[in-house]
PDB file of N, CA and C in Angstrom:
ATOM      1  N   UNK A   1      -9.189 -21.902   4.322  1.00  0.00           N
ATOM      2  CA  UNK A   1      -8.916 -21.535   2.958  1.00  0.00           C
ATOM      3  C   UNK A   1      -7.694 -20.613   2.922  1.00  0.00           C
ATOM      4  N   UNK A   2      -7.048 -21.097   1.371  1.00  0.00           N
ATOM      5  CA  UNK A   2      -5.424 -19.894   2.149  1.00  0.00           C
ATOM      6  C   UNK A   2      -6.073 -18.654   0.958  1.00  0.00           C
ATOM      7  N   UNK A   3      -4.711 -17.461   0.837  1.00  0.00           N
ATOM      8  CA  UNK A   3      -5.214 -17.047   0.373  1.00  0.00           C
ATOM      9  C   UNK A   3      -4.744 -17.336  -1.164  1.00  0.00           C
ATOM     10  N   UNK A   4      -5.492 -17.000  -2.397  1.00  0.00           N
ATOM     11  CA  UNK A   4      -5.070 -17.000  -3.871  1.00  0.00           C
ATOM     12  C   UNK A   4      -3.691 -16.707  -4.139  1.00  0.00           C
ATOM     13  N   UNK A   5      -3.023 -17.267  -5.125  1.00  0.00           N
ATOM     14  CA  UNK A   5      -1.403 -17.288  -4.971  1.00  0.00           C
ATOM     15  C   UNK A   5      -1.453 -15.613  -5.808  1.00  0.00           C
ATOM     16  N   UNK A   6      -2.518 -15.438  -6.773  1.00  0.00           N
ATOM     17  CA  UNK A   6      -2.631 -13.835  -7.074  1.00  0.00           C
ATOM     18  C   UNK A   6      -2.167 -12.816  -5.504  1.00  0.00           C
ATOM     19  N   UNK A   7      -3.053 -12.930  -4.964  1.00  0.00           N
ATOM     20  CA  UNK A   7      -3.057 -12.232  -3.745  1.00  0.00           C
ATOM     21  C   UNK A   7      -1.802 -12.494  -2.821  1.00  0.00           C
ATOM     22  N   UNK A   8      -1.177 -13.316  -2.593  1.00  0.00           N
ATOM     23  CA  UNK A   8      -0.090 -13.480  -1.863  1.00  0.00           C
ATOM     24  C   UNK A   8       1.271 -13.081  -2.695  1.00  0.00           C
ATOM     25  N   UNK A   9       1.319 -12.850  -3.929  1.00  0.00           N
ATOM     26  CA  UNK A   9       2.194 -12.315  -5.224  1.00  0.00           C
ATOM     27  C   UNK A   9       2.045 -10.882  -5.139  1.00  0.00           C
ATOM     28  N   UNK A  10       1.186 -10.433  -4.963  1.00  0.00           N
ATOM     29  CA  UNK A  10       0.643  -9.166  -4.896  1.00  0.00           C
ATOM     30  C   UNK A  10       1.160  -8.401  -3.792  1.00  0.00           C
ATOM     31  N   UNK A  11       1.241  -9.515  -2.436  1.00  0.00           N
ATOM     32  CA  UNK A  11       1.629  -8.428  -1.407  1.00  0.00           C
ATOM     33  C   UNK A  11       3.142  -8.970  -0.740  1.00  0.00           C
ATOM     34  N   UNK A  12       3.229 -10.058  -1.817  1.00  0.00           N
ATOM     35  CA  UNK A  12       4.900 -10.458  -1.949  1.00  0.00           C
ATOM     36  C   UNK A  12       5.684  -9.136  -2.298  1.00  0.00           C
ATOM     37  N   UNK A  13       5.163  -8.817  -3.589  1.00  0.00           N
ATOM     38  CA  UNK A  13       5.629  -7.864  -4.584  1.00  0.00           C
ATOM     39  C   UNK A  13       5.876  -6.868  -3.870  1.00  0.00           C
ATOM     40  N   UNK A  14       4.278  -6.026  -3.891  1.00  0.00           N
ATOM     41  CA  UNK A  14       4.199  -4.778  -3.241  1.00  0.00           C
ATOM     42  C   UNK A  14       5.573  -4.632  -1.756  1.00  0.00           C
ATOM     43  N   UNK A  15       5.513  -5.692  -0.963  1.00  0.00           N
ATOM     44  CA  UNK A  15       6.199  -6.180   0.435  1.00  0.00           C
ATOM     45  C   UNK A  15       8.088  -5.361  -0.204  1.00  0.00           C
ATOM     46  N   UNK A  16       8.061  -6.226  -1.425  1.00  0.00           N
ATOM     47  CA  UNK A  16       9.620  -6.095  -1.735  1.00  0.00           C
ATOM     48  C   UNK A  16       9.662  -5.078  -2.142  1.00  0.00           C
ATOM     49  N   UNK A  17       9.184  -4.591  -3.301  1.00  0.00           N
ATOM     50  CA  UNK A  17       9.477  -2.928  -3.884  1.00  0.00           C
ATOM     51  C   UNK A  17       9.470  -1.656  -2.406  1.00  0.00           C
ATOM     52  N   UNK A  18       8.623  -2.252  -1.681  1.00  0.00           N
ATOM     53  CA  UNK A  18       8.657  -0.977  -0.303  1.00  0.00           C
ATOM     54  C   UNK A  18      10.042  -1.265   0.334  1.00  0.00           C
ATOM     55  N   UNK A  19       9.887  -2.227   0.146  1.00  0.00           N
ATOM     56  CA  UNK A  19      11.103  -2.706   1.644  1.00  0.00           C
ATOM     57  C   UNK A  19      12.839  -2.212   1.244  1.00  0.00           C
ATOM     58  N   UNK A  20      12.276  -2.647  -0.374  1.00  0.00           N
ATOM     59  CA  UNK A  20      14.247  -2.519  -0.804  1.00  0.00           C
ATOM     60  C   UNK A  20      14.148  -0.824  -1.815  1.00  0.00           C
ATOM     61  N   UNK A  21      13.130   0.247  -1.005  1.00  0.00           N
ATOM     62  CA  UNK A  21      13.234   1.694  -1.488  1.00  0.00           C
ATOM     63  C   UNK A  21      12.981   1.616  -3.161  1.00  0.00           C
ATOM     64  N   UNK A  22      12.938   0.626  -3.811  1.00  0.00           N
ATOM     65  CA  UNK A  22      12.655   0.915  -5.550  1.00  0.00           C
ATOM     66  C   UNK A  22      10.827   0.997  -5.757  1.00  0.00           C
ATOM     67  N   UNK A  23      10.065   1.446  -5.292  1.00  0.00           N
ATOM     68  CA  UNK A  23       8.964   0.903  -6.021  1.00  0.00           C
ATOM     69  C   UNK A  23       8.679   2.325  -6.426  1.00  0.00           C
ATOM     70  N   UNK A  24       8.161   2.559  -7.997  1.00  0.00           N
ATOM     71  CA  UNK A  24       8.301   3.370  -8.607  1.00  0.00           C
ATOM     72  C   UNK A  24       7.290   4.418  -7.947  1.00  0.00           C
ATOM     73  N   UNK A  25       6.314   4.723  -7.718  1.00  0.00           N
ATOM     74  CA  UNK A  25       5.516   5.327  -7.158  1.00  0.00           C
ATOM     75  C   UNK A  25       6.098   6.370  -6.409  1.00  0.00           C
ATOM     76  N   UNK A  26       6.912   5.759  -5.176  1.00  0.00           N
ATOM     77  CA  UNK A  26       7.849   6.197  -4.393  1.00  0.00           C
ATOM     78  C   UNK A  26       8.549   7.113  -4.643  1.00  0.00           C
ATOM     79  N   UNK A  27       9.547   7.403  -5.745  1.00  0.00           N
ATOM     80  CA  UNK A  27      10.353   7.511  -6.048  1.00  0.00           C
ATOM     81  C   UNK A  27      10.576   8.976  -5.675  1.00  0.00           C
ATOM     82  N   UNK A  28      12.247   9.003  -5.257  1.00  0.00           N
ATOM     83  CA  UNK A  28      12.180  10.499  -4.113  1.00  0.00           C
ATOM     84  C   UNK A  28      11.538  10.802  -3.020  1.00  0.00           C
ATOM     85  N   UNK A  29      10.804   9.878  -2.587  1.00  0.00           N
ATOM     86  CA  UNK A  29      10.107   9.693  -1.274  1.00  0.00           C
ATOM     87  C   UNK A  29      11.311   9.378  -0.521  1.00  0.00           C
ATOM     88  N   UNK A  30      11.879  10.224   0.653  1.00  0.00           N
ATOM     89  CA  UNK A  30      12.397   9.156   1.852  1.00  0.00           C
ATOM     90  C   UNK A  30      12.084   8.708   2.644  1.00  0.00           C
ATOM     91  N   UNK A  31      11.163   7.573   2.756  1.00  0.00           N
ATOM     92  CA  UNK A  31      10.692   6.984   3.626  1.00  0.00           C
ATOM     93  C   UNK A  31      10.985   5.686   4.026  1.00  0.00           C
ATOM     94  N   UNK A  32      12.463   5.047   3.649  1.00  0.00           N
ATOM     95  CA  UNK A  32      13.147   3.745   4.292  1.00  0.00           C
ATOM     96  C   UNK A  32      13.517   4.107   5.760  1.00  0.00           C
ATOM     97  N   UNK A  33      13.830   5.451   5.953  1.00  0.00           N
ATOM     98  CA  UNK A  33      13.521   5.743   8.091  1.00  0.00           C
ATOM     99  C   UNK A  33      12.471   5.390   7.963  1.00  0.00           C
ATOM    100  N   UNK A  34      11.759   5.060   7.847  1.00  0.00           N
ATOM    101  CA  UNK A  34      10.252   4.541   8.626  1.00  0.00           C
ATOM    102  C   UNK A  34      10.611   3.582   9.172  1.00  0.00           C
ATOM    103  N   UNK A  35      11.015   2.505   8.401  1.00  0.00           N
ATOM    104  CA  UNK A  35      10.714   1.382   8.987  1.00  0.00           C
ATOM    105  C   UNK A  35      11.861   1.311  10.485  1.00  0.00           C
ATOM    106  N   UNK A  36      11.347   0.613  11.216  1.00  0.00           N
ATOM    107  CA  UNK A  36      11.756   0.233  12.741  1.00  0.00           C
ATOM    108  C   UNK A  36      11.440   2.113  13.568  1.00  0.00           C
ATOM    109  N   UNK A  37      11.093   2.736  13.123  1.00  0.00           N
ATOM    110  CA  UNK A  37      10.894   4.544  13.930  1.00  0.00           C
ATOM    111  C   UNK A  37      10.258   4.470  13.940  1.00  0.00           C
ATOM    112  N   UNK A  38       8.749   4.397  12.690  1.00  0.00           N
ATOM    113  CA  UNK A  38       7.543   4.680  12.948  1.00  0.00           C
ATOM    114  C   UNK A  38       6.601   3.464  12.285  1.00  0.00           C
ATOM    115  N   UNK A  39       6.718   2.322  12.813  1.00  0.00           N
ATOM    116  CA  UNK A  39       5.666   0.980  12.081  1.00  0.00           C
ATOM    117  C   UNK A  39       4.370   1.274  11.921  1.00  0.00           C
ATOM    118  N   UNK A  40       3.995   2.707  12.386  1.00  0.00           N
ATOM    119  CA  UNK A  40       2.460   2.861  12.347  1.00  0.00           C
ATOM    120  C   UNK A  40       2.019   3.461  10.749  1.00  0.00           C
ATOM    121  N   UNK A  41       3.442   4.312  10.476  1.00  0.00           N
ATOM    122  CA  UNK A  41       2.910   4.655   8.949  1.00  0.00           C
ATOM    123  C   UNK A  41       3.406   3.610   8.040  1.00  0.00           C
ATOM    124  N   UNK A  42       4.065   2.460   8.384  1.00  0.00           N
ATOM    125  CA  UNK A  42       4.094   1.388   7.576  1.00  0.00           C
ATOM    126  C   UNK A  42       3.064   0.368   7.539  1.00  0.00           C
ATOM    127  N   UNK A  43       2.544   0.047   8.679  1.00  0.00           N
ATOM    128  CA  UNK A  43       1.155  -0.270   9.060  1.00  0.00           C
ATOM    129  C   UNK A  43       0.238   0.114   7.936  1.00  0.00           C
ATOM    130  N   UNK A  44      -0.200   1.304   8.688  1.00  0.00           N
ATOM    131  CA  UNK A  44      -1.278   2.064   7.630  1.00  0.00           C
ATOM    132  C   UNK A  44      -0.976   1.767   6.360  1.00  0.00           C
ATOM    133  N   UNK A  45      -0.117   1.989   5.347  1.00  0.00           N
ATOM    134  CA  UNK A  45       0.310   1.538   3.927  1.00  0.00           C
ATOM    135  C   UNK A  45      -0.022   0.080   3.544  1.00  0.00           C
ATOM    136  N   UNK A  46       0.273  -1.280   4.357  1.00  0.00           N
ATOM    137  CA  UNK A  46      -0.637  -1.573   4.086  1.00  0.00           C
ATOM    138  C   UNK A  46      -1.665  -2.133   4.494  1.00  0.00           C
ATOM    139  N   UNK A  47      -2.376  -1.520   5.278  1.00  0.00           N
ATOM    140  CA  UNK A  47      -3.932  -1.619   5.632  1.00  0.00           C
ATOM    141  C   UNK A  47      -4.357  -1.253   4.692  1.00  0.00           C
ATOM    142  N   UNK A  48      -4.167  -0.065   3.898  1.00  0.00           N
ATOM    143  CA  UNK A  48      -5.009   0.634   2.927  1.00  0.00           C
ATOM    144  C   UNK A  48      -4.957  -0.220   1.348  1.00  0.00           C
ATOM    145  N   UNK A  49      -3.419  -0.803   1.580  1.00  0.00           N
ATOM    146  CA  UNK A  49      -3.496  -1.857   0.248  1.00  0.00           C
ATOM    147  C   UNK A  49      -4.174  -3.007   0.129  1.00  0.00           C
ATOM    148  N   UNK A  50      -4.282  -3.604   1.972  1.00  0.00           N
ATOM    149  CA  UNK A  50      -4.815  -4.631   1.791  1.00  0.00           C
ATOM    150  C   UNK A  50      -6.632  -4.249   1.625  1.00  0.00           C
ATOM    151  N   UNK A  51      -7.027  -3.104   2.125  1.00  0.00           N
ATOM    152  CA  UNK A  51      -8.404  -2.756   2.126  1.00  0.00           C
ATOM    153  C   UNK A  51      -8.642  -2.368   0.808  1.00  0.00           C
ATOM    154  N   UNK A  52      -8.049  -2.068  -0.372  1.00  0.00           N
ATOM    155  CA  UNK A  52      -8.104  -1.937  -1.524  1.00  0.00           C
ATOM    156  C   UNK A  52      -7.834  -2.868  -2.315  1.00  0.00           C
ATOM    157  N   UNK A  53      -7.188  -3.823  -2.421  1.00  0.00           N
ATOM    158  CA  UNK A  53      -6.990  -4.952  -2.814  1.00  0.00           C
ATOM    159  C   UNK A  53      -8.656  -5.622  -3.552  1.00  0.00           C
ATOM    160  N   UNK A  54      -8.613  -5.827  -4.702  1.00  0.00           N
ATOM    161  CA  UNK A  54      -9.883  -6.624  -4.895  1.00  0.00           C
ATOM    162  C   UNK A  54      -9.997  -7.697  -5.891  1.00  0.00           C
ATOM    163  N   UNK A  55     -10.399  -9.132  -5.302  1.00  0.00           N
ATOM    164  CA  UNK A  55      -9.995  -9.973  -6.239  1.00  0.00           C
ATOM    165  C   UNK A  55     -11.632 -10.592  -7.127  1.00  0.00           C
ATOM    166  N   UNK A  56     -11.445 -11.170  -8.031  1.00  0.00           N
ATOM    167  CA  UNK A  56     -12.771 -11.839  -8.764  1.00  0.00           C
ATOM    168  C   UNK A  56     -13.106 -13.004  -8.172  1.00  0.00           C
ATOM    169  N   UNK A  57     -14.019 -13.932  -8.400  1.00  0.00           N
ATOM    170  CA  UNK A  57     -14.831 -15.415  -7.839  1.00  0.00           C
ATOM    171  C   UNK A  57     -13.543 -16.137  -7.832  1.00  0.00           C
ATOM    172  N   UNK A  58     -12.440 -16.248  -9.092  1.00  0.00           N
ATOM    173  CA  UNK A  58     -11.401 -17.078  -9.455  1.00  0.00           C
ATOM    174  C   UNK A  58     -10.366 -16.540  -8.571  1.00  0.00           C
ATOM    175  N   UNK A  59     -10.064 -15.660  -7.466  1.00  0.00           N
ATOM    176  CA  UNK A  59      -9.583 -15.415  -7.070  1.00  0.00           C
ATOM    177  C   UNK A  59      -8.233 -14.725  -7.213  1.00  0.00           C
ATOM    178  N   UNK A  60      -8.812 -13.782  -8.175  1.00  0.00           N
ATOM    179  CA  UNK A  60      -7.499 -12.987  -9.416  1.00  0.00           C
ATOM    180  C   UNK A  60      -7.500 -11.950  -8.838  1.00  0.00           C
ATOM    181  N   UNK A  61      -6.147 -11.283  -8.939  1.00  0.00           N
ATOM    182  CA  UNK A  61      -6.072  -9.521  -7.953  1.00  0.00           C
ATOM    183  C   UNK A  61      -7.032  -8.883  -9.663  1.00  0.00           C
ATOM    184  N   UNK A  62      -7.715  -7.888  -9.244  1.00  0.00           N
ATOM    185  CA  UNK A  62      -8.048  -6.806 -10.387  1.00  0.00           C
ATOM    186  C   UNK A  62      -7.579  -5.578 -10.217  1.00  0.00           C
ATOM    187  N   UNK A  63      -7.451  -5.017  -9.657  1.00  0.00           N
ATOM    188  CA  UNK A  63      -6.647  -3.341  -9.199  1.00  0.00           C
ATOM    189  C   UNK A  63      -6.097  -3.240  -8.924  1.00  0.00           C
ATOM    190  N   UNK A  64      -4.350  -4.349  -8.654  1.00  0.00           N
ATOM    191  CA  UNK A  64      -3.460  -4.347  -8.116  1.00  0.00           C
ATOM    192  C   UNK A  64      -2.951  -2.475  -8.333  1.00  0.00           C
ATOM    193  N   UNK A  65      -2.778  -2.261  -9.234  1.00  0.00           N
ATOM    194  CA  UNK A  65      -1.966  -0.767  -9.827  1.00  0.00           C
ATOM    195  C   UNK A  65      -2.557  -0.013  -8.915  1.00  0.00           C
ATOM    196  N   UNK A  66      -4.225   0.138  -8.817  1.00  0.00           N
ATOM    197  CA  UNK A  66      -5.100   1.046  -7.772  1.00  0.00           C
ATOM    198  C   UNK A  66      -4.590   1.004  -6.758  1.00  0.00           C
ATOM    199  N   UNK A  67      -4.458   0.126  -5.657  1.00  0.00           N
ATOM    200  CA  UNK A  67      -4.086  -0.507  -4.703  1.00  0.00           C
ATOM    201  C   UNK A  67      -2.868   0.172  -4.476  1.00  0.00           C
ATOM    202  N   UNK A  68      -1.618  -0.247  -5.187  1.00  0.00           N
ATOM    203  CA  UNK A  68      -0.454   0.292  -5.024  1.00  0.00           C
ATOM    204  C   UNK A  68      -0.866   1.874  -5.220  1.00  0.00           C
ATOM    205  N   UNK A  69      -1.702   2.490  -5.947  1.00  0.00           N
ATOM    206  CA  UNK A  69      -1.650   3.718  -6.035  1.00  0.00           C
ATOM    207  C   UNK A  69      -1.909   4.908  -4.219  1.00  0.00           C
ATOM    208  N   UNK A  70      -3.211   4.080  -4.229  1.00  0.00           N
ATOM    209  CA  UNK A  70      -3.854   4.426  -2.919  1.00  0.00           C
ATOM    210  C   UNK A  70      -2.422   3.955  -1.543  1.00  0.00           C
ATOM    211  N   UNK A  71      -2.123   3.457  -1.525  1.00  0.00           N
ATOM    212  CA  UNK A  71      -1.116   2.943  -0.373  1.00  0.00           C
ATOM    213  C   UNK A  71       0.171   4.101  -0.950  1.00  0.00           C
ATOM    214  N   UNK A  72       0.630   3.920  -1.635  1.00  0.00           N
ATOM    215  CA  UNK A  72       2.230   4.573  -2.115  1.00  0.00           C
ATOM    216  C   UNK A  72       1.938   6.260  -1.796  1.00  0.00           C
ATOM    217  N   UNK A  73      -0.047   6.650  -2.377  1.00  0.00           N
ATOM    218  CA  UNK A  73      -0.086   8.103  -1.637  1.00  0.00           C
ATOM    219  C   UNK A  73       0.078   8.546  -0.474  1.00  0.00           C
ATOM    220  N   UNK A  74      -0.849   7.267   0.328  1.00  0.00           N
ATOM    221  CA  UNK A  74      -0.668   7.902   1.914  1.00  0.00           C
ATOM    222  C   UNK A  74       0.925   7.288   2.126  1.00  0.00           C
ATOM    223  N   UNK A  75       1.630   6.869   1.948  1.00  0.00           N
ATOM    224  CA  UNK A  75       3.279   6.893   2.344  1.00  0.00           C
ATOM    225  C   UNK A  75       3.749   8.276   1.975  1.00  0.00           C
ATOM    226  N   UNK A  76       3.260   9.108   1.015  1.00  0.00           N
ATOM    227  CA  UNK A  76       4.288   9.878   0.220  1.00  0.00           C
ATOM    228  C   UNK A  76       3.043  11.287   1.530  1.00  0.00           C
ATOM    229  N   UNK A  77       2.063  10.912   1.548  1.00  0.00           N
ATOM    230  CA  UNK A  77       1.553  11.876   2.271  1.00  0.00           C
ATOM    231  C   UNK A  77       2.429  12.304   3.678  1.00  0.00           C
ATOM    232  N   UNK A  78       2.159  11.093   3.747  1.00  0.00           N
ATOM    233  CA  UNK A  78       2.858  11.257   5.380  1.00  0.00           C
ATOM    234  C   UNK A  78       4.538  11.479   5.399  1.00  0.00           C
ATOM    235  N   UNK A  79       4.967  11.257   4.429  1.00  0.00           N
ATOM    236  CA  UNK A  79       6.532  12.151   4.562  1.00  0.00           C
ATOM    237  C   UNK A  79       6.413  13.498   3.956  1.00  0.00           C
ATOM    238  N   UNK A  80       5.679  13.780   2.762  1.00  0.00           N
ATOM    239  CA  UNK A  80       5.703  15.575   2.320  1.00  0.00           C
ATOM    240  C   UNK A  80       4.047  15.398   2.793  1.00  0.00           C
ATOM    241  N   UNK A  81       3.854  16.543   4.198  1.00  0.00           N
ATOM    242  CA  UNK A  81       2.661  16.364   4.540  1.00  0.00           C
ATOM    243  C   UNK A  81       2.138  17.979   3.484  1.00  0.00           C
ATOM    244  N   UNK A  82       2.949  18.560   2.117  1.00  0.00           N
ATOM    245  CA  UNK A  82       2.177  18.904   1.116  1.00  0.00           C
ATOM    246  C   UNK A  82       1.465  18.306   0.352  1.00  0.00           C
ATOM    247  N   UNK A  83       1.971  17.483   0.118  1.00  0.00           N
ATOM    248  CA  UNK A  83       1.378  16.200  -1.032  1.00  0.00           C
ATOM    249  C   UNK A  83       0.118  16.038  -0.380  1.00  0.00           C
ATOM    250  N   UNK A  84      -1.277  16.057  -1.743  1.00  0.00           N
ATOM    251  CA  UNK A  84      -2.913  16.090  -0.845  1.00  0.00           C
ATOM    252  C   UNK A  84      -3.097  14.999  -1.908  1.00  0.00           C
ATOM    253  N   UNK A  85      -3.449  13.592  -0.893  1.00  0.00           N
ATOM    254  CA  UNK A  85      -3.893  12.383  -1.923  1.00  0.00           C
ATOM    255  C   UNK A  85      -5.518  13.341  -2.322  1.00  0.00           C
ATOM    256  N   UNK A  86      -5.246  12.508  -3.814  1.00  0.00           N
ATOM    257  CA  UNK A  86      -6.837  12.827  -4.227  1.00  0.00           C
ATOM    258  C   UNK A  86      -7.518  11.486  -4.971  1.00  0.00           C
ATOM    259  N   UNK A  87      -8.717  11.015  -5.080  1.00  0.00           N
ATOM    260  CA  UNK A  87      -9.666  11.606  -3.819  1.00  0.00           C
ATOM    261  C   UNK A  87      -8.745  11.440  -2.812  1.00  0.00           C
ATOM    262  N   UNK A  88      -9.554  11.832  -1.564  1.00  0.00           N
ATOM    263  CA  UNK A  88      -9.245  11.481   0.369  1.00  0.00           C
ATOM    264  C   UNK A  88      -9.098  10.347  -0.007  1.00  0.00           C
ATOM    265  N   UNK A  89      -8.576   9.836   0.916  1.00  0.00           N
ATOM    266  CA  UNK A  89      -9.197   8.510   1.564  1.00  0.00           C
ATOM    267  C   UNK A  89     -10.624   8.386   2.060  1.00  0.00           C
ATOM    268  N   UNK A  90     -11.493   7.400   2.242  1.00  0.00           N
ATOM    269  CA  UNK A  90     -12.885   6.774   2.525  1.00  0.00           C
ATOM    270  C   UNK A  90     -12.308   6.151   4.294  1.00  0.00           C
ATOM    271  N   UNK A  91     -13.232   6.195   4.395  1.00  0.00           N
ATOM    272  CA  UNK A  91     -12.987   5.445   5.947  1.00  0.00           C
ATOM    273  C   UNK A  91     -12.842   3.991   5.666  1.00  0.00           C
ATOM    274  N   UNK A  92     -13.830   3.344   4.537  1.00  0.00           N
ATOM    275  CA  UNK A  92     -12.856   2.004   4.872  1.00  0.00           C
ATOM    276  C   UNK A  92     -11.759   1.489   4.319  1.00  0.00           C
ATOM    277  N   UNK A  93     -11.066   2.813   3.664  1.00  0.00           N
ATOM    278  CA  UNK A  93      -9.952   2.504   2.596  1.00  0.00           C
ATOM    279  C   UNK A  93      -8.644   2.187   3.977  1.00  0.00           C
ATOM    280  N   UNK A  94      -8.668   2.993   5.858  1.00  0.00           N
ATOM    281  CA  UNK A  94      -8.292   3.029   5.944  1.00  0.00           C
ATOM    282  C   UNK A  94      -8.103   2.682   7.333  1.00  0.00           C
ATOM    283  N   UNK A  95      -9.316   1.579   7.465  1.00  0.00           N
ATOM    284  CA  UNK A  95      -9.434   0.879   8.961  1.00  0.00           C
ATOM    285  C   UNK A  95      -8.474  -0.205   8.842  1.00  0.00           C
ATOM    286  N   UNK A  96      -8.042  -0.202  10.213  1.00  0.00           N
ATOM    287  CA  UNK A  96      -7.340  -1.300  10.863  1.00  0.00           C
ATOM    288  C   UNK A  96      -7.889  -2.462  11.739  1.00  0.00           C
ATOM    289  N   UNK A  97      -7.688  -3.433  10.382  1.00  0.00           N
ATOM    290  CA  UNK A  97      -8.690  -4.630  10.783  1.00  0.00           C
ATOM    291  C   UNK A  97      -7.852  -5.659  12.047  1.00  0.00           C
TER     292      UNK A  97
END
């Protein structure tokens, strides 16, 4: 089974706004050094999107915004290690499947 074209749009999207530094969330975050220095906090970002991610029977994203919310914190965490996501994170918001 592949996955829902919702869900593959979703982490199309999310994929491009990180990659080309615009996704609003972000914003004033410098975290385009990440990528190729540290793949583990790009990793994690999205593990936590894809572990948040939640779709219906029809296979529709429903919390895309959540999703991006929870992922874009721990990015912004881990470059201003002031910034305190709230809530925490849950443990399975942030296993690596």
């Amino acid at each position: 089974m592949k996955l829902p074209h919702q869900v593959s749009g979703a982490l199309r999207t999310f994929s491009y706004f990180l990659a080309s530094g615009t996704h609003y969330m972000l914003e004033g975050v410098p975290y385009l050094d990440l990528y190729g220095k540290e793949p583990s906090a790009i990793e994690q970002t999205y593990a936590i999107f894809a572990n948040v991610l939640e779709v219906d029977e029809k296979g529709e994203v429903t919390n895309l915004k959540h999703a991006e919310k929870r992922a874009t914190d721990y990015l912004r965490s881990y470059c201003d290690p002031a910034f305190r996501v709230e809530p925490p994170f849950q443990d399975w918001e942030v296993e690596l499947h």
